[in-house]
PDB file of N, CA and C in Angstrom:
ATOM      1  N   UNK A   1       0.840  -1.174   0.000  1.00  0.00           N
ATOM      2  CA  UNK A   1       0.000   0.000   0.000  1.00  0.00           C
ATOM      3  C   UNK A   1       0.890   1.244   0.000  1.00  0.00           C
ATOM      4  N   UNK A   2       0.669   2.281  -0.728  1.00  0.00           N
ATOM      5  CA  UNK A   2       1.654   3.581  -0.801  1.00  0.00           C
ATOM      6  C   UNK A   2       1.002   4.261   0.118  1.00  0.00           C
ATOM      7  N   UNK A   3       2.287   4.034   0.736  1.00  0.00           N
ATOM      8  CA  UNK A   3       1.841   5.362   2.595  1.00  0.00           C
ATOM      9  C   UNK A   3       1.596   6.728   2.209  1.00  0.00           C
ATOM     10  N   UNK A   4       2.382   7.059   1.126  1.00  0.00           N
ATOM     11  CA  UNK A   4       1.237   8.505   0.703  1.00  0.00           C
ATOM     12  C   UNK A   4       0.114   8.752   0.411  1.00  0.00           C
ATOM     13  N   UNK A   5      -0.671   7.690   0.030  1.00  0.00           N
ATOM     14  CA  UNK A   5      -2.265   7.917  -0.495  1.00  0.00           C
ATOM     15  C   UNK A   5      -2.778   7.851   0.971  1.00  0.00           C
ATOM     16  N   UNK A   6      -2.176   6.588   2.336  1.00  0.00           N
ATOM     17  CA  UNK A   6      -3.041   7.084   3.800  1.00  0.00           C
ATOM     18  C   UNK A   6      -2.420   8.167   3.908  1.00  0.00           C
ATOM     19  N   UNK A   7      -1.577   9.143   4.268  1.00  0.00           N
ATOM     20  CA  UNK A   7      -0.925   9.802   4.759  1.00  0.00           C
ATOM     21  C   UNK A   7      -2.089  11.071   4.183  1.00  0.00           C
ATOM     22  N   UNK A   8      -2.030  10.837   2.840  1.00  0.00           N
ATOM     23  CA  UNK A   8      -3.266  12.088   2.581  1.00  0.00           C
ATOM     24  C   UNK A   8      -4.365  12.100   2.863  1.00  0.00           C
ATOM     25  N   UNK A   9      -5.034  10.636   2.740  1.00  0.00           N
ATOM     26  CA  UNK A   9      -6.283  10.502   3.573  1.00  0.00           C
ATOM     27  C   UNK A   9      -6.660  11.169   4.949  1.00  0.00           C
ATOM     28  N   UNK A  10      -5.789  10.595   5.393  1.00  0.00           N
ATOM     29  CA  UNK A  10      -5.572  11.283   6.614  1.00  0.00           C
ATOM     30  C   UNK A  10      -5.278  12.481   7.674  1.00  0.00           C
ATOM     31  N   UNK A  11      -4.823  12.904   6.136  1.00  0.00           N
ATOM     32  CA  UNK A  11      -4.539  14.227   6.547  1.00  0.00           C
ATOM     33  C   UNK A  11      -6.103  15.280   6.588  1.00  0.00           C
ATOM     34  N   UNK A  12      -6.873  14.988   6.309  1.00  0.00           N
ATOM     35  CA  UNK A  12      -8.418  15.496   6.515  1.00  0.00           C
ATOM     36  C   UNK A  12      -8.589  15.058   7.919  1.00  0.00           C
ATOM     37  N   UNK A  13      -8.829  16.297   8.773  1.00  0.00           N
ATOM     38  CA  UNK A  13      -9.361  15.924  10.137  1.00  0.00           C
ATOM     39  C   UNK A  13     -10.455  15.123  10.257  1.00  0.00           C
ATOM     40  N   UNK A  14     -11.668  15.252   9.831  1.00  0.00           N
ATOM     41  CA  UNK A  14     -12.988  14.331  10.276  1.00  0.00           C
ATOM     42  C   UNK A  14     -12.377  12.579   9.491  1.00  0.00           C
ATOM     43  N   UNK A  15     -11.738  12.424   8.785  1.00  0.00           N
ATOM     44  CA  UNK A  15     -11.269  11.227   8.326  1.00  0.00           C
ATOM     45  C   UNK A  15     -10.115  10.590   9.583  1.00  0.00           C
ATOM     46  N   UNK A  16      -9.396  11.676   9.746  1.00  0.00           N
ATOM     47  CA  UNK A  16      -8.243  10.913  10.900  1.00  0.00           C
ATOM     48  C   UNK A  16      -8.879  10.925  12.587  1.00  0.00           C
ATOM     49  N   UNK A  17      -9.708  11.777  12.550  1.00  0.00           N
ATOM     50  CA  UNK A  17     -10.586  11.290  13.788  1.00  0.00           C
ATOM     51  C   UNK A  17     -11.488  10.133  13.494  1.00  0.00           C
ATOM     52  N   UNK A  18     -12.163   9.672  12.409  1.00  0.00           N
ATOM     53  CA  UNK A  18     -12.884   8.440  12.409  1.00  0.00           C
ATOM     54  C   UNK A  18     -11.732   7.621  12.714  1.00  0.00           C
ATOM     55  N   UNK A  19     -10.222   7.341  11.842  1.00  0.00           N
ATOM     56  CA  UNK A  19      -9.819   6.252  11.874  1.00  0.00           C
ATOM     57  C   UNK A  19      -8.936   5.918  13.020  1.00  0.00           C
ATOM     58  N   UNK A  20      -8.886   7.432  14.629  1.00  0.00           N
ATOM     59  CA  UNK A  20      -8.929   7.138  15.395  1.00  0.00           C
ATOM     60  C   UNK A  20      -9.902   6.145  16.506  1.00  0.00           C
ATOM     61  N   UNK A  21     -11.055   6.772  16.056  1.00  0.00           N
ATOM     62  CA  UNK A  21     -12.353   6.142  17.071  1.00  0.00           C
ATOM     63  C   UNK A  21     -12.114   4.439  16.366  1.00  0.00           C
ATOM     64  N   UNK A  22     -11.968   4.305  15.344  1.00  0.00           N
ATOM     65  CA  UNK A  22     -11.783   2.832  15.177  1.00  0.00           C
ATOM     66  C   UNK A  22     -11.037   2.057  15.977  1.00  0.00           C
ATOM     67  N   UNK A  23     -10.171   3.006  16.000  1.00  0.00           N
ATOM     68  CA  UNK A  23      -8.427   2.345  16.569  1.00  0.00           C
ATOM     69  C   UNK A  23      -9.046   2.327  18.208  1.00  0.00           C
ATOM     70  N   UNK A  24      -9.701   2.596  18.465  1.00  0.00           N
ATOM     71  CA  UNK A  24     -10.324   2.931  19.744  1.00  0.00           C
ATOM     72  C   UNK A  24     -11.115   2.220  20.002  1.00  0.00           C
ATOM     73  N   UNK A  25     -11.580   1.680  19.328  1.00  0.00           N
ATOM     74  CA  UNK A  25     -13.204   0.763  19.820  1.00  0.00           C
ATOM     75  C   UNK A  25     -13.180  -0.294  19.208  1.00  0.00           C
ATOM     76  N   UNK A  26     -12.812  -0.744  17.766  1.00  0.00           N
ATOM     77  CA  UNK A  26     -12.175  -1.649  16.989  1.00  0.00           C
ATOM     78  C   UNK A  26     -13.049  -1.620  15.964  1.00  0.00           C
ATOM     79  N   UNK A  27     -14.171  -1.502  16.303  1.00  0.00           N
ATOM     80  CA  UNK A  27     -15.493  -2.063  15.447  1.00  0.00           C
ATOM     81  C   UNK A  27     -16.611  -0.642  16.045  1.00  0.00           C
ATOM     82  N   UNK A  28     -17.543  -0.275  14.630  1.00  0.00           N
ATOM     83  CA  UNK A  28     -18.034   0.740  14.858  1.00  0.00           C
ATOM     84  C   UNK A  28     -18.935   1.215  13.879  1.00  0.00           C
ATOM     85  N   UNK A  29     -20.194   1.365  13.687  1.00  0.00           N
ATOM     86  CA  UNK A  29     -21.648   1.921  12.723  1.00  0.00           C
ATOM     87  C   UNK A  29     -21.223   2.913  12.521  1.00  0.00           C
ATOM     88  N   UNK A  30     -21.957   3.914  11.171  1.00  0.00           N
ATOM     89  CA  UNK A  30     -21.895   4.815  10.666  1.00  0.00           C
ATOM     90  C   UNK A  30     -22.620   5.667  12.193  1.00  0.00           C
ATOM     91  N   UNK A  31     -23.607   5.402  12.348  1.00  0.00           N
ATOM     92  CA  UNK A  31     -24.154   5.773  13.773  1.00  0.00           C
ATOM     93  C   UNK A  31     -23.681   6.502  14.675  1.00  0.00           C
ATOM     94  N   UNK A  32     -22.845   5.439  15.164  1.00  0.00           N
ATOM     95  CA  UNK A  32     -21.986   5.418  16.853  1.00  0.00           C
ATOM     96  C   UNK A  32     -20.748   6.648  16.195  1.00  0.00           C
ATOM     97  N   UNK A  33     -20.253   6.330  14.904  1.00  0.00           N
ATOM     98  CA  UNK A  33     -19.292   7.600  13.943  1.00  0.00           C
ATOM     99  C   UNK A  33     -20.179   8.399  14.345  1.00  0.00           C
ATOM    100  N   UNK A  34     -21.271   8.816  14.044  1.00  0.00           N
ATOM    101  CA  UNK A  34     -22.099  10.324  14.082  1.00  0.00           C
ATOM    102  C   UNK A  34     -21.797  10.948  15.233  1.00  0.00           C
ATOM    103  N   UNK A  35     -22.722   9.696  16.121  1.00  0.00           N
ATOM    104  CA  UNK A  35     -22.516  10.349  17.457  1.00  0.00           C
ATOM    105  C   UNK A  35     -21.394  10.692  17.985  1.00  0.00           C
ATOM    106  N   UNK A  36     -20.382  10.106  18.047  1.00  0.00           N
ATOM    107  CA  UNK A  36     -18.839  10.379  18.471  1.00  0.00           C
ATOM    108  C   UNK A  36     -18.312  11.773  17.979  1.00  0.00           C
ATOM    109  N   UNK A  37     -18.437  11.934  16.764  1.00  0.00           N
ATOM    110  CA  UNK A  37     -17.582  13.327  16.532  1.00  0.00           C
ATOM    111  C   UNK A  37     -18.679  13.767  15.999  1.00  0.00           C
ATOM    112  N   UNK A  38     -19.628  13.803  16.063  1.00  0.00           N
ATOM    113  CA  UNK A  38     -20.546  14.743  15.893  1.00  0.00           C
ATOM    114  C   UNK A  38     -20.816  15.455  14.339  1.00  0.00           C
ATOM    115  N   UNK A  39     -20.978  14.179  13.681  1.00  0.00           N
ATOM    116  CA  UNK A  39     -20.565  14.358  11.917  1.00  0.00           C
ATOM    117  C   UNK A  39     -21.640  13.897  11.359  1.00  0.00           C
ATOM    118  N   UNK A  40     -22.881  14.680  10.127  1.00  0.00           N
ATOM    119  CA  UNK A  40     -23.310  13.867   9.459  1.00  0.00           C
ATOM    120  C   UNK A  40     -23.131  12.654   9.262  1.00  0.00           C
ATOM    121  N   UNK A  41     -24.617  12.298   9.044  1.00  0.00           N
ATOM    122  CA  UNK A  41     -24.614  10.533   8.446  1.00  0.00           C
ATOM    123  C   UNK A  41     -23.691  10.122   7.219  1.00  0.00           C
ATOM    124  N   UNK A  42     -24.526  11.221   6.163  1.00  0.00           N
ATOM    125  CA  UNK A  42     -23.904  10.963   4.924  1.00  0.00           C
ATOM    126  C   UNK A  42     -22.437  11.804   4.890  1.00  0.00           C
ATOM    127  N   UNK A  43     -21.984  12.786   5.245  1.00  0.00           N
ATOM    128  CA  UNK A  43     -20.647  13.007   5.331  1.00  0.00           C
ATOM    129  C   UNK A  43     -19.782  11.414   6.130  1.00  0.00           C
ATOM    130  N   UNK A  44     -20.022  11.189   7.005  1.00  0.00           N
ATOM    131  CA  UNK A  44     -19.166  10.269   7.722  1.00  0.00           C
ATOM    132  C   UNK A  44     -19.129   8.997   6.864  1.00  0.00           C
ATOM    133  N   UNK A  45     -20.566   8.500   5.918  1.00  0.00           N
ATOM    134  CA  UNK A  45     -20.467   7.405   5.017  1.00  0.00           C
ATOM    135  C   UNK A  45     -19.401   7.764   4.010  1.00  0.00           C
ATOM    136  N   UNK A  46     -18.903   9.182   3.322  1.00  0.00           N
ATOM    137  CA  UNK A  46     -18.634   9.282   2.039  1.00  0.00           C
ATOM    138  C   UNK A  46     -16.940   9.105   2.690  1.00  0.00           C
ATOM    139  N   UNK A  47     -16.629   9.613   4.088  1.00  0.00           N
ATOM    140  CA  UNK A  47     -15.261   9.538   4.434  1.00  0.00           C
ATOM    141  C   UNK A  47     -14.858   7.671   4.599  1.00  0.00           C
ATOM    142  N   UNK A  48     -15.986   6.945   5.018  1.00  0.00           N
ATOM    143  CA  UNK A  48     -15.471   5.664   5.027  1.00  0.00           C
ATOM    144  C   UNK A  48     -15.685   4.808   3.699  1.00  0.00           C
ATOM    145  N   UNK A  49     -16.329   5.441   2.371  1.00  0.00           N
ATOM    146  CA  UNK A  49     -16.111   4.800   1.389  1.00  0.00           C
ATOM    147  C   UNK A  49     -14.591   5.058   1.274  1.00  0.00           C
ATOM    148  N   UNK A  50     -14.052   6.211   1.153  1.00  0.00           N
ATOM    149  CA  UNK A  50     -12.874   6.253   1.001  1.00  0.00           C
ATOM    150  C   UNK A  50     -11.465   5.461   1.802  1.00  0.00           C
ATOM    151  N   UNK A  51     -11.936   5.026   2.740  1.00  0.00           N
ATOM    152  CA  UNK A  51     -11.229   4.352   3.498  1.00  0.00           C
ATOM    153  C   UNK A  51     -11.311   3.070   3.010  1.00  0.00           C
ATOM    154  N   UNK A  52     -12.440   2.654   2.695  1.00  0.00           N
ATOM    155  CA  UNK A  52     -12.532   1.188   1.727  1.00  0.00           C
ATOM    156  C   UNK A  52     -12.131   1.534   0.266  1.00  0.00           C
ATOM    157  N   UNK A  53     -12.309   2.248  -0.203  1.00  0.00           N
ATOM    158  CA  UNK A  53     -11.029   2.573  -1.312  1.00  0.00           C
ATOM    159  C   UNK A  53      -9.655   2.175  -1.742  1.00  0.00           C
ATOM    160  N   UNK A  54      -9.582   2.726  -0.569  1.00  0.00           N
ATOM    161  CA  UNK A  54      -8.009   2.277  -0.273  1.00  0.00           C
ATOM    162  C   UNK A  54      -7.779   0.933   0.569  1.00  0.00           C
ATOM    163  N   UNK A  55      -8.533   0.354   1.074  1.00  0.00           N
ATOM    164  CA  UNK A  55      -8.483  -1.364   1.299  1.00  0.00           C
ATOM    165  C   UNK A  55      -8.561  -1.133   2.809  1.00  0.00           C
ATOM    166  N   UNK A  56      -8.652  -0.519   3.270  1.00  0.00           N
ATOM    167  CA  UNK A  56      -7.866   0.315   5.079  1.00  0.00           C
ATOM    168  C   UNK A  56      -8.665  -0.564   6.019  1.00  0.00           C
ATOM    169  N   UNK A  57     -10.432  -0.487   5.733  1.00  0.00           N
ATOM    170  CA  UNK A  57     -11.069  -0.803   6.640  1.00  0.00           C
ATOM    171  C   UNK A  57     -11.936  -2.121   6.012  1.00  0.00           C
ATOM    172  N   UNK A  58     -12.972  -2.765   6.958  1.00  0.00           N
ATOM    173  CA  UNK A  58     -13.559  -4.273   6.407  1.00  0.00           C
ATOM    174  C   UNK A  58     -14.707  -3.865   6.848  1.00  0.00           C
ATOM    175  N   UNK A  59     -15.782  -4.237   6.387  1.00  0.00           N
ATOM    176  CA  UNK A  59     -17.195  -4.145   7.109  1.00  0.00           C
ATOM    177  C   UNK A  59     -18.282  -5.313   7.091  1.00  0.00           C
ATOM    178  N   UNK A  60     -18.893  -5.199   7.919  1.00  0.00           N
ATOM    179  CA  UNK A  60     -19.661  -6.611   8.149  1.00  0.00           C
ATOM    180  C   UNK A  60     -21.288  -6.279   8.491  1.00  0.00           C
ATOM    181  N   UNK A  61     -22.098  -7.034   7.967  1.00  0.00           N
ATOM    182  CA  UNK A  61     -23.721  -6.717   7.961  1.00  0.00           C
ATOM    183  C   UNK A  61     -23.882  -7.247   9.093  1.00  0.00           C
ATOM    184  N   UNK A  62     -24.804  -6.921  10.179  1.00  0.00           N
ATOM    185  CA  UNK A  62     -25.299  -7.666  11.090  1.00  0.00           C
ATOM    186  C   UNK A  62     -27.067  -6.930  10.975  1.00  0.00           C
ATOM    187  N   UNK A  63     -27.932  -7.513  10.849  1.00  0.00           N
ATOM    188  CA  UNK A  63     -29.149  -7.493  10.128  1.00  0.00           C
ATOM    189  C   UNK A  63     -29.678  -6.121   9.437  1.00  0.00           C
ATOM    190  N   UNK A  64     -29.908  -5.268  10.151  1.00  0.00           N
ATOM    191  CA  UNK A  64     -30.080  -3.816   9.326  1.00  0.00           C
ATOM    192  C   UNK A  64     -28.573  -2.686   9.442  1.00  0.00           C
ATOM    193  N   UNK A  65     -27.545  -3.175   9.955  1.00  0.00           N
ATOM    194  CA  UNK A  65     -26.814  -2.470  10.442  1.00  0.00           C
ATOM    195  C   UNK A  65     -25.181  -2.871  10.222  1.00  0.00           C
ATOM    196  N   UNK A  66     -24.731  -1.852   9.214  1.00  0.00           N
ATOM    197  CA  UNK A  66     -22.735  -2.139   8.644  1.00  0.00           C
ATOM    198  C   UNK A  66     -21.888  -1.854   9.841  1.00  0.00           C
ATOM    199  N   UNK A  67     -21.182  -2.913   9.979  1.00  0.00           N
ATOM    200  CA  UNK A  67     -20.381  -2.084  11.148  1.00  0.00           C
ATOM    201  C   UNK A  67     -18.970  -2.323  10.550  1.00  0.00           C
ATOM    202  N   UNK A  68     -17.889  -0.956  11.088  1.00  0.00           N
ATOM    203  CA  UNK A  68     -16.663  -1.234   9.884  1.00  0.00           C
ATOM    204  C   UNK A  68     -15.833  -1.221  11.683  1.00  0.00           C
ATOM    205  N   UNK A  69     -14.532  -1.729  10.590  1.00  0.00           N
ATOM    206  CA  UNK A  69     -13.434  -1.865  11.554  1.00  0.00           C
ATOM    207  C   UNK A  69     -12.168  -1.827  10.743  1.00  0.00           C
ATOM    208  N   UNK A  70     -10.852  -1.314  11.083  1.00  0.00           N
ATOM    209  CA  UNK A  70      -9.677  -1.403  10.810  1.00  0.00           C
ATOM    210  C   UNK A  70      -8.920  -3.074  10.291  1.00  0.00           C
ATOM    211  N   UNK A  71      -8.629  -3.110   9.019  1.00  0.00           N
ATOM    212  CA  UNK A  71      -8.662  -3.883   8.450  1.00  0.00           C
ATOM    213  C   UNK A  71      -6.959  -4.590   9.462  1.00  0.00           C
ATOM    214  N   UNK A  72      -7.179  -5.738   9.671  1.00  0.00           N
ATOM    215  CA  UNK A  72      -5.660  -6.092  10.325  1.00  0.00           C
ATOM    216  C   UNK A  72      -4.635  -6.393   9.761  1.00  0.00           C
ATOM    217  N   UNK A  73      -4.987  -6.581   8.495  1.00  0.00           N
ATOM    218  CA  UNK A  73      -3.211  -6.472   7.536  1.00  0.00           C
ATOM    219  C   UNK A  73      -2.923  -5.068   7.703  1.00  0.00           C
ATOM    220  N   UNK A  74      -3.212  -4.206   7.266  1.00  0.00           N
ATOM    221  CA  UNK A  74      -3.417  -2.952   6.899  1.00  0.00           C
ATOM    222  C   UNK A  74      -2.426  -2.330   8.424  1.00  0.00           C
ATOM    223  N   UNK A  75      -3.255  -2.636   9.688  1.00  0.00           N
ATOM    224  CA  UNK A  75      -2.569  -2.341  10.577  1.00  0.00           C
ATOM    225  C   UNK A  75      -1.374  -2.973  10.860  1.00  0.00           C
ATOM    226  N   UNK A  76      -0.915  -3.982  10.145  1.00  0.00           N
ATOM    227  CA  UNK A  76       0.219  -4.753  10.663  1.00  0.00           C
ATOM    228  C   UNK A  76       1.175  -4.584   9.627  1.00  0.00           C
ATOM    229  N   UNK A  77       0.620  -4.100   8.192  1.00  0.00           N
ATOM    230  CA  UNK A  77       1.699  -3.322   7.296  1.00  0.00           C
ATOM    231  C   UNK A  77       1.829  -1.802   7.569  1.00  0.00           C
ATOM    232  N   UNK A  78       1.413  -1.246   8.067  1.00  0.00           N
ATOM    233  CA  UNK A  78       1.500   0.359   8.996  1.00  0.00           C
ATOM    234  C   UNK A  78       1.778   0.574  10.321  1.00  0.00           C
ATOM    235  N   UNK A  79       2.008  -0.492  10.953  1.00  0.00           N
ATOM    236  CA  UNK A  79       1.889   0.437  12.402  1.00  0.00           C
ATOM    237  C   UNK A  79       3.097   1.258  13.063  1.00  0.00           C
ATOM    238  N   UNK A  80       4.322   1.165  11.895  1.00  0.00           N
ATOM    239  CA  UNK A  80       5.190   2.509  12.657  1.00  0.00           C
ATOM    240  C   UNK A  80       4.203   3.970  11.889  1.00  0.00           C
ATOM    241  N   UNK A  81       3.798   4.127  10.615  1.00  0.00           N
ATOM    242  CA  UNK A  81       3.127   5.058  10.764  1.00  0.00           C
ATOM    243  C   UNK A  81       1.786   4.903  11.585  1.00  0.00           C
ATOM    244  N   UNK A  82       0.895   4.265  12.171  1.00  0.00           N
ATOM    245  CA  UNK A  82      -0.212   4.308  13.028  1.00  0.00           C
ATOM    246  C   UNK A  82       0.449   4.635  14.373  1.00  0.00           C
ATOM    247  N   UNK A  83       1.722   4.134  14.801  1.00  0.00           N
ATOM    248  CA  UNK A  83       2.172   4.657  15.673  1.00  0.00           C
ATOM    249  C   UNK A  83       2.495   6.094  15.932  1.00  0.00           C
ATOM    250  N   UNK A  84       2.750   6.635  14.913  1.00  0.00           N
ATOM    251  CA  UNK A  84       3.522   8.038  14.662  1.00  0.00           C
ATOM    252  C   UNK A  84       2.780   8.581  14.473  1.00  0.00           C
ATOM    253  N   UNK A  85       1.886   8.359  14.463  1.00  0.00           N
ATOM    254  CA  UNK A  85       0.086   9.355  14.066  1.00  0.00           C
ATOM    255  C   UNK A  85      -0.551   9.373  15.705  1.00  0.00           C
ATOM    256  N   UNK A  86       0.106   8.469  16.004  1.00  0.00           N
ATOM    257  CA  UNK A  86      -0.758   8.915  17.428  1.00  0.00           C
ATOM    258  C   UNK A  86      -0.230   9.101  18.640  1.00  0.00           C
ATOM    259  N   UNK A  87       0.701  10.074  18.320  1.00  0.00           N
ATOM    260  CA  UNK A  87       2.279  10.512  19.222  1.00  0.00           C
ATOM    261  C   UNK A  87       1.181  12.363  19.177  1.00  0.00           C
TER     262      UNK A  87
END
């Protein structure tokens, strides 16, 4: 994965605060995103298409409801930058 395409992702605040609260909770609805930083529905959906874009995050149906999470390759091919992001 080219650490410059996360590095820019990321560099958008409401995007690097979602892919904090992930890193934080592990697993997480567009929802529980709203409520947390206090972000549109559809803004907070269009920041985590982009995160699945780029392969970053995984998501899983549980009956009416997507819940995404930090993909674990992803974190285990990044984590001196995931580390350095959260210094």
């Amino acid at each position: 994965m080219d650490k410059f395409k996360v590095i820019k992702l990321l560099s958008d605040g409401n995007r690097f605060n979602i892919f904090m609260k992930l890193l934080e909770y592990d697993e997480l609805c567009v929802c529980e995103i709203e409520d947390l930083l206090q972000i549109k529905q559809a803004n907070t959906s269009k920041h985590l298409k982009k995160f699945k874009e780029l392969d970053m995050i995984s998501s899983r149906r549980i009956k009416n409801m997507i819940r995404y999470s930090i993909k674990e390759d992803f974190l285990n091919e990044n984590m001196d930058l995931i580390k350095y992001l959260m210094i």
